[in-house]
C-alpha atoms as a PDB file:
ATOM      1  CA  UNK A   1     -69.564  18.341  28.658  1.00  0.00           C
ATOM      2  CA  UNK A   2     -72.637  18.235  26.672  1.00  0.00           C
ATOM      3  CA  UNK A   3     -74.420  20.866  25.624  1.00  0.00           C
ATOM      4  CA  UNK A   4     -78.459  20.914  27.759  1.00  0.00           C
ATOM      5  CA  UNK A   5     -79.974  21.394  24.643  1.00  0.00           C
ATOM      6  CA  UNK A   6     -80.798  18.807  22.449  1.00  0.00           C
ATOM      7  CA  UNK A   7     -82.646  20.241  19.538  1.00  0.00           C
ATOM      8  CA  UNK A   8     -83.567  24.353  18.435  1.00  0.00           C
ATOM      9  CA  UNK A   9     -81.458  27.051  19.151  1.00  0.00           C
ATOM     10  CA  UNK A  10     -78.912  26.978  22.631  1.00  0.00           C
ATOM     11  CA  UNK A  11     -79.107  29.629  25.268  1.00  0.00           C
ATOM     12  CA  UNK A  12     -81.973  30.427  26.769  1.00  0.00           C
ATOM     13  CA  UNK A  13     -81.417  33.905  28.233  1.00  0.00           C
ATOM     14  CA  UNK A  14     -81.173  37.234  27.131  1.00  0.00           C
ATOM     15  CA  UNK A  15     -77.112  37.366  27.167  1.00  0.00           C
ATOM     16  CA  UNK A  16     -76.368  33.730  26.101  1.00  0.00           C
ATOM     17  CA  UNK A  17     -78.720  34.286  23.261  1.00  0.00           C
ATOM     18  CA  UNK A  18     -77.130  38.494  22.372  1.00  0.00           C
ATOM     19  CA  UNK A  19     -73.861  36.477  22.561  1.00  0.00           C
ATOM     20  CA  UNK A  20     -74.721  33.344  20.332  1.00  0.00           C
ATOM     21  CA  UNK A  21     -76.681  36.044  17.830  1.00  0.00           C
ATOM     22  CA  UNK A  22     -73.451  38.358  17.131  1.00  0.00           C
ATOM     23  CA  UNK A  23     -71.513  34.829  16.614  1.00  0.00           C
ATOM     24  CA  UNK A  24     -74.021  33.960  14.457  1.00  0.00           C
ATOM     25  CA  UNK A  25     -74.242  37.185  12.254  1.00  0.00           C
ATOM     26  CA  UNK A  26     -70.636  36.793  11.490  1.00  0.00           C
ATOM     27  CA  UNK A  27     -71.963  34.305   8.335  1.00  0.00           C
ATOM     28  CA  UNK A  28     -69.558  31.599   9.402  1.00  0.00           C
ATOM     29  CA  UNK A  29     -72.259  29.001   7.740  1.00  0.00           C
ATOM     30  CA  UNK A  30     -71.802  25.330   8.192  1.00  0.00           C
ATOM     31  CA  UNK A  31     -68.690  25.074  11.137  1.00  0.00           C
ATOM     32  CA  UNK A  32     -71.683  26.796  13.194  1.00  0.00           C
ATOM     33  CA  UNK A  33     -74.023  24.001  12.769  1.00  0.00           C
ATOM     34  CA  UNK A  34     -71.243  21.208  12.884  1.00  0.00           C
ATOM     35  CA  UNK A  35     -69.647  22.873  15.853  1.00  0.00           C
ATOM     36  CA  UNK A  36     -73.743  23.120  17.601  1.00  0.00           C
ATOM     37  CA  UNK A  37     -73.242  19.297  16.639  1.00  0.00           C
ATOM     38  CA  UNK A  38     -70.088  18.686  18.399  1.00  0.00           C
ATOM     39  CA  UNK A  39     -71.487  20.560  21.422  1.00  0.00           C
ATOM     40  CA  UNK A  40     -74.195  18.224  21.673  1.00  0.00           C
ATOM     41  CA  UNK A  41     -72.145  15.200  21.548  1.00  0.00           C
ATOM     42  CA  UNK A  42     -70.366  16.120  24.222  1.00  0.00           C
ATOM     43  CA  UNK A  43     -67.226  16.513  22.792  1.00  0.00           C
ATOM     44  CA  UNK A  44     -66.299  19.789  24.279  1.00  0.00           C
ATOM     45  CA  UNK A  45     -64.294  18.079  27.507  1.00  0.00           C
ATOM     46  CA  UNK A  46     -63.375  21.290  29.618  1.00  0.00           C
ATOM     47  CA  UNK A  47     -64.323  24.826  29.729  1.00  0.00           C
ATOM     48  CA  UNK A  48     -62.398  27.351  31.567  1.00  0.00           C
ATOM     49  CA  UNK A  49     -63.016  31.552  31.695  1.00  0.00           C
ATOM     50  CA  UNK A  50     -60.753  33.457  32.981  1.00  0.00           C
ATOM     51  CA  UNK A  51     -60.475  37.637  32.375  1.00  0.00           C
ATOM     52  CA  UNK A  52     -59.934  38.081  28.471  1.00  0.00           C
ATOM     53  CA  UNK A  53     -59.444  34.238  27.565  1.00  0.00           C
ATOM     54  CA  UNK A  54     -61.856  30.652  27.548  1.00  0.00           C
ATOM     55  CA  UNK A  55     -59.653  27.850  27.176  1.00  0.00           C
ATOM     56  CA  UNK A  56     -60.946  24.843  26.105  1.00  0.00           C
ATOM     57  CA  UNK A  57     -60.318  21.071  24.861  1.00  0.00           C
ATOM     58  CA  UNK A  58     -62.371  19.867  22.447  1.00  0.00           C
ATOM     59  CA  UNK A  59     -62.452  15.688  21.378  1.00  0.00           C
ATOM     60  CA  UNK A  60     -61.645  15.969  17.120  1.00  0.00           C
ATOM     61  CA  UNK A  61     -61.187  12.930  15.054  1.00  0.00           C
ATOM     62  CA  UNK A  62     -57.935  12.192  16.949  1.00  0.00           C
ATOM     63  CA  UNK A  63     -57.198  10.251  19.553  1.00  0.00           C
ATOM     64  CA  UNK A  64     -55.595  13.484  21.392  1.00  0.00           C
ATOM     65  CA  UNK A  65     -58.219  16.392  22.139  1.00  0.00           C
ATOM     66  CA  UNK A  66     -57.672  19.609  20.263  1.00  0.00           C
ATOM     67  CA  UNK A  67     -56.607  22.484  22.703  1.00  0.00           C
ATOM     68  CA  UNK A  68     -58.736  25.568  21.908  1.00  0.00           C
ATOM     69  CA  UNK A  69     -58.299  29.691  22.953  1.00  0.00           C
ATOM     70  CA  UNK A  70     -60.812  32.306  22.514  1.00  0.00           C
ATOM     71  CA  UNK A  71     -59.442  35.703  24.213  1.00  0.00           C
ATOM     72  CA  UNK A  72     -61.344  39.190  24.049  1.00  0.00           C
ATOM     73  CA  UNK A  73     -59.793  42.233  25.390  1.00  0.00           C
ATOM     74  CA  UNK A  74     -60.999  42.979  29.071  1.00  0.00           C
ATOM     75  CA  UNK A  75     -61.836  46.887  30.103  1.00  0.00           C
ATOM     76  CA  UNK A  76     -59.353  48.669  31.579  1.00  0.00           C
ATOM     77  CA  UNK A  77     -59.338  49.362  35.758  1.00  0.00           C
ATOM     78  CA  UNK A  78     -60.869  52.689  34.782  1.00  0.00           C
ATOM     79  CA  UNK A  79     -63.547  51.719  32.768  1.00  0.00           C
ATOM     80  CA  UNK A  80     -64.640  49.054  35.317  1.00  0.00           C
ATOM     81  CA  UNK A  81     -64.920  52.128  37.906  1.00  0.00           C
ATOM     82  CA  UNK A  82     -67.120  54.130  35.559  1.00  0.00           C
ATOM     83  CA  UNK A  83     -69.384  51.399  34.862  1.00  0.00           C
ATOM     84  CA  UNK A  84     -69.445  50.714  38.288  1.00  0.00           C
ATOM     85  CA  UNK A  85     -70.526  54.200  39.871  1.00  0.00           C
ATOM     86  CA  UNK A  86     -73.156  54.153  36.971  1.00  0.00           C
ATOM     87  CA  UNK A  87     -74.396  51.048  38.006  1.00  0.00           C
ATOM     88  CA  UNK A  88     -74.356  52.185  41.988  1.00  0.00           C
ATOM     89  CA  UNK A  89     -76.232  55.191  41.216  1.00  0.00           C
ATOM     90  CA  UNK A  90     -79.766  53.354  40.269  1.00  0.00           C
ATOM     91  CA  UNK A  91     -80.911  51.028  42.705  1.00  0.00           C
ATOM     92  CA  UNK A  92     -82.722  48.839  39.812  1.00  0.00           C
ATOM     93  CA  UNK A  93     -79.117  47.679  38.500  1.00  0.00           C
ATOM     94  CA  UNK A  94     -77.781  46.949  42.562  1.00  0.00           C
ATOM     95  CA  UNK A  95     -80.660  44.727  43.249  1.00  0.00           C
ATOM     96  CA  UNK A  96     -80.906  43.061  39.650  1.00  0.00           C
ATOM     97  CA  UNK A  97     -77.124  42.130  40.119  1.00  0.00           C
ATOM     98  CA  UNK A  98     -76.922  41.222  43.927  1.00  0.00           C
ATOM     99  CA  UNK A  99     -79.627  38.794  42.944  1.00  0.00           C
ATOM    100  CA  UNK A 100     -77.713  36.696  40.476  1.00  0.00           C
ATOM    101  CA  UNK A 101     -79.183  38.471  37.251  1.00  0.00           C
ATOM    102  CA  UNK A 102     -78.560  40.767  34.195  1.00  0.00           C
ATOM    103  CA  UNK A 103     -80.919  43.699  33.648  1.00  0.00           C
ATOM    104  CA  UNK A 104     -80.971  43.584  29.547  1.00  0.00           C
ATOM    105  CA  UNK A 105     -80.212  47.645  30.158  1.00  0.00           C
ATOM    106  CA  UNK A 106     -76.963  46.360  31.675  1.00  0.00           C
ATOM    107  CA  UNK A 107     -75.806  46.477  27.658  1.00  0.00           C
ATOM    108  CA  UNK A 108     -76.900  49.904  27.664  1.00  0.00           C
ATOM    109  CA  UNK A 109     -74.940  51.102  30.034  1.00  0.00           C
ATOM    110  CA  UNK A 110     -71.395  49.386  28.818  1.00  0.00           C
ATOM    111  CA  UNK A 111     -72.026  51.248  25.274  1.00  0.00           C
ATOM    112  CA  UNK A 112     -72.715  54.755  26.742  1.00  0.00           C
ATOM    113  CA  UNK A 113     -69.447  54.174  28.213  1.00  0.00           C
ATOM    114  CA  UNK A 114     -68.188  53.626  25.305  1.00  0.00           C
ATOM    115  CA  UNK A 115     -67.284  49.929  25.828  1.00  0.00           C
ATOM    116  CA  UNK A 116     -69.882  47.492  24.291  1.00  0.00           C
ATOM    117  CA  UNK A 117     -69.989  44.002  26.842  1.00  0.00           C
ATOM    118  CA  UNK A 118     -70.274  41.888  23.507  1.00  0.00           C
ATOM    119  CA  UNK A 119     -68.044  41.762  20.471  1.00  0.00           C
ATOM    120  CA  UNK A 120     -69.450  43.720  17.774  1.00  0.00           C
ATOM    121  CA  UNK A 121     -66.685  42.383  15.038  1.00  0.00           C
ATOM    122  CA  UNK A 122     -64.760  39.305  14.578  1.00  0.00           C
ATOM    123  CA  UNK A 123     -61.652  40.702  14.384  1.00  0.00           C
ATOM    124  CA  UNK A 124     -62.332  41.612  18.362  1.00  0.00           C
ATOM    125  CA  UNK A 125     -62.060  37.902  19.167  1.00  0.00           C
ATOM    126  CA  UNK A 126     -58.499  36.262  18.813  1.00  0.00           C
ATOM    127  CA  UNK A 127     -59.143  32.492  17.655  1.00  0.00           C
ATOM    128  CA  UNK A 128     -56.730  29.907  18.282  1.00  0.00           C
ATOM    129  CA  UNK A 129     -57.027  25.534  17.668  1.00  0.00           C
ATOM    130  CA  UNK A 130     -54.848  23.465  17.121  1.00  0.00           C
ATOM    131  CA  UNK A 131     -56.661  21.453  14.468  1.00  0.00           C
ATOM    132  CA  UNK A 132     -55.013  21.389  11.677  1.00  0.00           C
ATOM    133  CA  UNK A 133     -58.230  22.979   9.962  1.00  0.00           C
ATOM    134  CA  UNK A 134     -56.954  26.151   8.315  1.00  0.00           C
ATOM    135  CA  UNK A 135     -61.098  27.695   8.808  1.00  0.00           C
ATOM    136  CA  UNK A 136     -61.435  30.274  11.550  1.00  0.00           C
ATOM    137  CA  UNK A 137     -63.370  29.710  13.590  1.00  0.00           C
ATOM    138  CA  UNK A 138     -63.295  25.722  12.645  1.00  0.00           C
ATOM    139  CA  UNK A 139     -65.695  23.684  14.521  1.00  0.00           C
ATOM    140  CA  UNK A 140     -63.816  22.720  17.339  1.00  0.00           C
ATOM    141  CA  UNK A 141     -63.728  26.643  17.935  1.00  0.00           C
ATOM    142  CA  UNK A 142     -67.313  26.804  16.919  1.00  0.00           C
ATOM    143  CA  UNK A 143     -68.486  23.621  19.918  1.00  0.00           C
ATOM    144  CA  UNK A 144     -66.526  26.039  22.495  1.00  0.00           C
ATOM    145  CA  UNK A 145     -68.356  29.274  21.550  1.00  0.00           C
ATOM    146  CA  UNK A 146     -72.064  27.109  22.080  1.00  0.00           C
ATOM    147  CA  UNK A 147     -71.340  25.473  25.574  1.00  0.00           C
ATOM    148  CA  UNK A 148     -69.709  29.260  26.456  1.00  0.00           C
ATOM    149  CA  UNK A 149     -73.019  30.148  25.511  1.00  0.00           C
ATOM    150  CA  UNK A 150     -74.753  27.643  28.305  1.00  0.00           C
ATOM    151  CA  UNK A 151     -72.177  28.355  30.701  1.00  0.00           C
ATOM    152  CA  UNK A 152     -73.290  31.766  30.733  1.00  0.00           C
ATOM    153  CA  UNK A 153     -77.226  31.075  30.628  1.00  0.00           C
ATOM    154  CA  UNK A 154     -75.621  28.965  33.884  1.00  0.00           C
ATOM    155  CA  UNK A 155     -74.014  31.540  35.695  1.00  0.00           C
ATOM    156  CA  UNK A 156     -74.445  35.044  33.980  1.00  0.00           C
ATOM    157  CA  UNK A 157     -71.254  36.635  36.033  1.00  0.00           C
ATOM    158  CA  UNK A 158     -68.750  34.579  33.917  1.00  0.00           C
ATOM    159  CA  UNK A 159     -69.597  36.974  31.139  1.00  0.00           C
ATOM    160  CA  UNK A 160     -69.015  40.127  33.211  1.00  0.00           C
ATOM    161  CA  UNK A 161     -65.464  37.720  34.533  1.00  0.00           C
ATOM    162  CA  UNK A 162     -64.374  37.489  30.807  1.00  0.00           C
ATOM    163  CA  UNK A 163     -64.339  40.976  30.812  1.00  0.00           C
ATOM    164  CA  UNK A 164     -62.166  41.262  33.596  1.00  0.00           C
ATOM    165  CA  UNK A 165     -64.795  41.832  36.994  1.00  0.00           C
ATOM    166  CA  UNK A 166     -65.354  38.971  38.933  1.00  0.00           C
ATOM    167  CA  UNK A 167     -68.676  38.525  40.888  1.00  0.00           C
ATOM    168  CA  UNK A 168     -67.526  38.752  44.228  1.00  0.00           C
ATOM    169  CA  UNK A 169     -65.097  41.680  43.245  1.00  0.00           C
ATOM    170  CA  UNK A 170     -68.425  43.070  41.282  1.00  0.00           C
ATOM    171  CA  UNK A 171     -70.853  42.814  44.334  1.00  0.00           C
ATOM    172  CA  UNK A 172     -68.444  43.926  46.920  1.00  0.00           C
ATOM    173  CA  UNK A 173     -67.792  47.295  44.764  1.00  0.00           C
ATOM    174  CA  UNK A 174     -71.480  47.555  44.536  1.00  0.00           C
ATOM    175  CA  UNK A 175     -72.689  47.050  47.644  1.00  0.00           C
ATOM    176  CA  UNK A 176     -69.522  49.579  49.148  1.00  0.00           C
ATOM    177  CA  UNK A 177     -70.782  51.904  46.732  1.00  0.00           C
ATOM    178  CA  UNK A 178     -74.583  51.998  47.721  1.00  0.00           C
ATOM    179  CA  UNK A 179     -73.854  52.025  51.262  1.00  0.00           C
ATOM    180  CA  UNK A 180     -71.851  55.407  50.747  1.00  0.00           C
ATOM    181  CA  UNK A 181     -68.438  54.025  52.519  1.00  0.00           C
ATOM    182  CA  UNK A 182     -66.157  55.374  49.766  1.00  0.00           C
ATOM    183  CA  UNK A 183     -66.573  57.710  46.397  1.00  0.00           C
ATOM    184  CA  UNK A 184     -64.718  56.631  43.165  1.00  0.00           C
ATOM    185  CA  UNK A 185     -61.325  57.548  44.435  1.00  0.00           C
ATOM    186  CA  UNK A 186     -61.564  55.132  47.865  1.00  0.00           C
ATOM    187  CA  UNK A 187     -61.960  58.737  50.574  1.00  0.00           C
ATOM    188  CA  UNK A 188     -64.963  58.656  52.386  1.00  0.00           C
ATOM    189  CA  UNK A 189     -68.098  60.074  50.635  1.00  0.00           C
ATOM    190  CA  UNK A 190     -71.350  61.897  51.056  1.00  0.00           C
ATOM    191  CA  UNK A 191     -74.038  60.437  52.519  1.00  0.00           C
ATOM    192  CA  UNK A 192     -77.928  61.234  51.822  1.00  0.00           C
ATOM    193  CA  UNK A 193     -80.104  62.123  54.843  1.00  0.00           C
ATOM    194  CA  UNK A 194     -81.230  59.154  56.805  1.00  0.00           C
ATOM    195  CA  UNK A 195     -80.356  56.254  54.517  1.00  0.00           C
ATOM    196  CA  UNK A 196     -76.968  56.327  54.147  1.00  0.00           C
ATOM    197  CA  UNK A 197     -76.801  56.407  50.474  1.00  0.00           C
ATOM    198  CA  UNK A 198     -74.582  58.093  48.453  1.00  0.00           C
ATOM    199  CA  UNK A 199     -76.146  62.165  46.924  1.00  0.00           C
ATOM    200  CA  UNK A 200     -75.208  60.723  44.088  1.00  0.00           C
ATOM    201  CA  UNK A 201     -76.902  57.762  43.902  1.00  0.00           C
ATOM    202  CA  UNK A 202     -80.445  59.515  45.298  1.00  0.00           C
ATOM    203  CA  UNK A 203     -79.806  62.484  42.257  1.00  0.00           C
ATOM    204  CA  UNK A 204     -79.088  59.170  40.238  1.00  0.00           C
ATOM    205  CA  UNK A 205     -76.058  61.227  38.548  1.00  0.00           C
ATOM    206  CA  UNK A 206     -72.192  61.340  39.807  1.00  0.00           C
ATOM    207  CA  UNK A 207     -70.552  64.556  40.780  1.00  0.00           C
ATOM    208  CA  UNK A 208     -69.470  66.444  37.842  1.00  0.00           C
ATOM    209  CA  UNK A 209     -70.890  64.298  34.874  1.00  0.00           C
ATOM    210  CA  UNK A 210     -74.167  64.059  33.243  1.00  0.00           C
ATOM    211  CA  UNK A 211     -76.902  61.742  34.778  1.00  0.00           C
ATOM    212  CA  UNK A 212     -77.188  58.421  34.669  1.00  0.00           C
ATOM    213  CA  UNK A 213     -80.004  57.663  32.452  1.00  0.00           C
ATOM    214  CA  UNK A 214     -83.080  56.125  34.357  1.00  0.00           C
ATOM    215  CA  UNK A 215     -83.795  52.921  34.183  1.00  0.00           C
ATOM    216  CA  UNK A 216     -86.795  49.995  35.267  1.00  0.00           C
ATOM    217  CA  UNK A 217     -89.310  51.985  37.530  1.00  0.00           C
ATOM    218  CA  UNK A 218     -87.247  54.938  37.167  1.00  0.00           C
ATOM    219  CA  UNK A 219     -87.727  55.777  34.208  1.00  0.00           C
ATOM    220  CA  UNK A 220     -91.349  55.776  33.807  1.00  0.00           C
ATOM    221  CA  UNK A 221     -91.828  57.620  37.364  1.00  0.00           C
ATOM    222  CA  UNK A 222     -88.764  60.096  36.814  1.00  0.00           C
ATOM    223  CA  UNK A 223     -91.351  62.814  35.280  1.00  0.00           C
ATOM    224  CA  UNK A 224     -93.611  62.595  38.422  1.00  0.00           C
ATOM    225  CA  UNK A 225     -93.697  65.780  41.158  1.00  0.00           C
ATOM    226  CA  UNK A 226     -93.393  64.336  44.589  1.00  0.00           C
ATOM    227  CA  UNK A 227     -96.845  64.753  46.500  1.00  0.00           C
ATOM    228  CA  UNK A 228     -97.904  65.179  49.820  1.00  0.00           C
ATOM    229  CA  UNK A 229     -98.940  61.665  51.182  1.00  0.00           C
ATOM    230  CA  UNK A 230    -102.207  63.099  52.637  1.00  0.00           C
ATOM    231  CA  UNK A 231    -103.161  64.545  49.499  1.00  0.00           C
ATOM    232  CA  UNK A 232    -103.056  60.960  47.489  1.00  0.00           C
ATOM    233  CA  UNK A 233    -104.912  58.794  50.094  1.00  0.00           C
ATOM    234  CA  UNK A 234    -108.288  58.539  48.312  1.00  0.00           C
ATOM    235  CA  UNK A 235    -105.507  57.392  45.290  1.00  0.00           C
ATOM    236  CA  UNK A 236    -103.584  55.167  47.109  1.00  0.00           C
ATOM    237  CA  UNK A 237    -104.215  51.681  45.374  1.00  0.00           C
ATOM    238  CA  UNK A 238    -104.157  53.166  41.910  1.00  0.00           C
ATOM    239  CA  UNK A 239    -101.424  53.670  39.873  1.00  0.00           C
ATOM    240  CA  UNK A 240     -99.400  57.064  39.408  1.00  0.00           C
ATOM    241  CA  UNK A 241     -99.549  56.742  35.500  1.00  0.00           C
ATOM    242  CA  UNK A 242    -101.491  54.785  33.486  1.00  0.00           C
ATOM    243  CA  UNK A 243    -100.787  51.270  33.018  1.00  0.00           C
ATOM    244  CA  UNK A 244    -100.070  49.763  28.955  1.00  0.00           C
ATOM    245  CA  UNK A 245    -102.658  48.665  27.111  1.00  0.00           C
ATOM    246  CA  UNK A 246    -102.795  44.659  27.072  1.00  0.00           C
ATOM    247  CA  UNK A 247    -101.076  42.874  24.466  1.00  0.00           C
ATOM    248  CA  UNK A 248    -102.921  42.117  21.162  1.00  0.00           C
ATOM    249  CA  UNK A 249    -103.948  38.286  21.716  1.00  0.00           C
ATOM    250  CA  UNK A 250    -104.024  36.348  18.579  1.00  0.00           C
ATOM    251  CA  UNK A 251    -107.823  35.130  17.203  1.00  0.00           C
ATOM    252  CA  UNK A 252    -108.042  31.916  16.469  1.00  0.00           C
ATOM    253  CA  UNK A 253    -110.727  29.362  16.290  1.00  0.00           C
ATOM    254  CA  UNK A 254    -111.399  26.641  18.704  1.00  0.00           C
ATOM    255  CA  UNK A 255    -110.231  23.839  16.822  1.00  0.00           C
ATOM    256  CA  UNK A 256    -106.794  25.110  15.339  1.00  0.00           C
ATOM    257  CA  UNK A 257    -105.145  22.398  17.883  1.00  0.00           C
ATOM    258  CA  UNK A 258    -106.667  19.636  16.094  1.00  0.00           C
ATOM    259  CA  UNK A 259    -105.844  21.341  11.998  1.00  0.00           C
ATOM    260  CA  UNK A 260    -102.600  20.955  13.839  1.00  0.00           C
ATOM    261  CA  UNK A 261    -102.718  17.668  15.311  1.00  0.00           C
ATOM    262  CA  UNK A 262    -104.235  15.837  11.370  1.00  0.00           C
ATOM    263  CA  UNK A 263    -106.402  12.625  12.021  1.00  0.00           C
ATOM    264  CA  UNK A 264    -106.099  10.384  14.346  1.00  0.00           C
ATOM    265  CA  UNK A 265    -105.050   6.804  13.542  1.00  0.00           C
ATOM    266  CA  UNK A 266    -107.864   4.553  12.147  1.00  0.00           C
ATOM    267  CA  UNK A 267    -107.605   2.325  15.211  1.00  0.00           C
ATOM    268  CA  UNK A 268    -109.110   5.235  17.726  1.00  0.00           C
ATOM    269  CA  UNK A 269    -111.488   6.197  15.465  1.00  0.00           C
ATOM    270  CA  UNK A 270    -109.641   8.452  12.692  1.00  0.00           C
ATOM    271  CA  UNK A 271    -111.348  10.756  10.784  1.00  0.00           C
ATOM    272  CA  UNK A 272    -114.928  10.343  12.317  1.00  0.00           C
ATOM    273  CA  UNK A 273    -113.296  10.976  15.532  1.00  0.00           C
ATOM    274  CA  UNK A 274    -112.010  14.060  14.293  1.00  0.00           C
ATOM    275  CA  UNK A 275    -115.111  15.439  13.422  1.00  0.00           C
ATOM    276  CA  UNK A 276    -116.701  14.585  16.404  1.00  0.00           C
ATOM    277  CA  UNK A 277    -113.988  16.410  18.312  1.00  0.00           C
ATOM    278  CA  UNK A 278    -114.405  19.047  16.088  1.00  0.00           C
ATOM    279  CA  UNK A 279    -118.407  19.956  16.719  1.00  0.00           C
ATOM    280  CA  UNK A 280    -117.537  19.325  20.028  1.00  0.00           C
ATOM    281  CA  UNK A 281    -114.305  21.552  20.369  1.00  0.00           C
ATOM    282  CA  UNK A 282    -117.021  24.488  18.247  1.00  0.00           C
ATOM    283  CA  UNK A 283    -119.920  23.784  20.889  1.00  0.00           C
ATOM    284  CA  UNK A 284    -117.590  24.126  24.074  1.00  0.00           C
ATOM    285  CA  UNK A 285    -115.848  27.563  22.188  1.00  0.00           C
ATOM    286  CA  UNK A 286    -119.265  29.064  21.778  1.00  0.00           C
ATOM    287  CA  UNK A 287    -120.746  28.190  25.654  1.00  0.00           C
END
């Protein structure tokens, strides 16, 4: 297994990169970079997650690969059904998650139930190799924690499965949920009028707790009274609050690409070239 990047930091999204960046502030210094190395190489040669371990083998300086464990408690049964309803309750985090994705407010909601999705010490993670490398982690433990980074940019449920919720166990819950077909205990539920949704979810709170704060859409349209449909016509294709102000866009001049770029080699015309392109890139910036 080798790891898809080949140069710059690995992981690309939002929760391989959270994941790689709370590794990273541990200060474990150079095994990071030589285990980023071994990833690389390919000399991580399996990588299995299962709820609250990733075993791996990892190809050392001996002819036998080194057998590898990285476990992390998983949330109790409980906790899983809290996060769960909270999830339920908001449509945004149902249709983010049936689609294959991870709302970055998915975080959020783990720590307000007091159970943050990634490790905020080492001394959460239990680290086992046997190397005989007395460093913890070594780089053998270091190669695994990269291409667990990649598997989850790959698929981002094996996170969530670390933690003890599969996807399909995940989705079903979800989707039972949302449709109203049983409340937290597993007895039939309430339904909202006409779209059989659960009260709770359309009051985006549960029964007997606080609400569930709003998230996506939600939260910017939460403060809005509901209006009459024939009063808003003449508003119809313009929004109900007003939209951010662009980005600031950086100024630069029309020829930074080519301060960038230096001269060109002598044999395509090298510095007179260069300052040809440059009157020309200034002419075409001012037109």
């Amino acid at each position: 297994m080798k790891a898809r990047s080949t140069r710059g930091a690995i992981g690309v999204s939002w929760w391989s990169r959270r994941f790689l960046e709370v590794l990273e502030s541990f200060a474990l210094g150079t095994r990071l970079t030589r285990g980023r190395s071994y990833a690389r190489k390919g000399q991580v040669l399996r990588l299995d997650v299962t709820p609250g371990r990733v075993e791996a083998a990892v190809q050392g300086s001996r002819a036998e690969p080194y057998r590898v464990g990285i476990e992390l408690p998983v949330f109790p049964a409980a906790l899983w059904e809290r996060v769960e309803r909270d999830l339920a309750a908001q449509a945004f985090f149902s249709a983010r998650l049936l689609a294959g994705d991870l709302p970055a407010e998915l975080e959020e909601v783990f720590a307000d139930a007091g159970a943050p999705l990634f490790p905020s010490g080492v001394a959460e993670l239990t680290q086992r190799c046997s190397c005989p490398d007395f460093a913890v982690p070594c780089k053998h433990l270091a190669a695994t924690f990269y291409l667990l980074a990649e598997a989850f940019d790959a698929d981002p449920f094996q996170l969530l499965h670390w933690r003890g919720r599969g996807r399909a166990e995940l989705l079903d819950r979800l989707r039972a949920l949302r449709a109203g077909a049983t409340d937290p205990a597993g007895t039939p539920g309430p339904s909202g009028p006409d779209t059989g949704t659960p009260d709770a979810a359309i009051a985006g709170a549960t029964p007997g707790k606080e609400p569930v704060p709003a998230a996506g859409a939600a939260r910017v349209l939460a403060g809005l009274r509901a209006i009459p449909l024939d009063e808003t016509v003449d508003r119809f294709w313009l929004p109900p609050v007003p939209l951010p102000d662009r980005p600031p866009t950086l100024a630069t001049g029309p020829e930074l690409l080519l301060r960038q770029l230096g001269a060109p080699a002598p044999a395509i015309g090298g510095p007179g070239l260069l300052e040809r392109l440059r009157r020309a890139y200034r002419t075409f910036g001012r037109s």
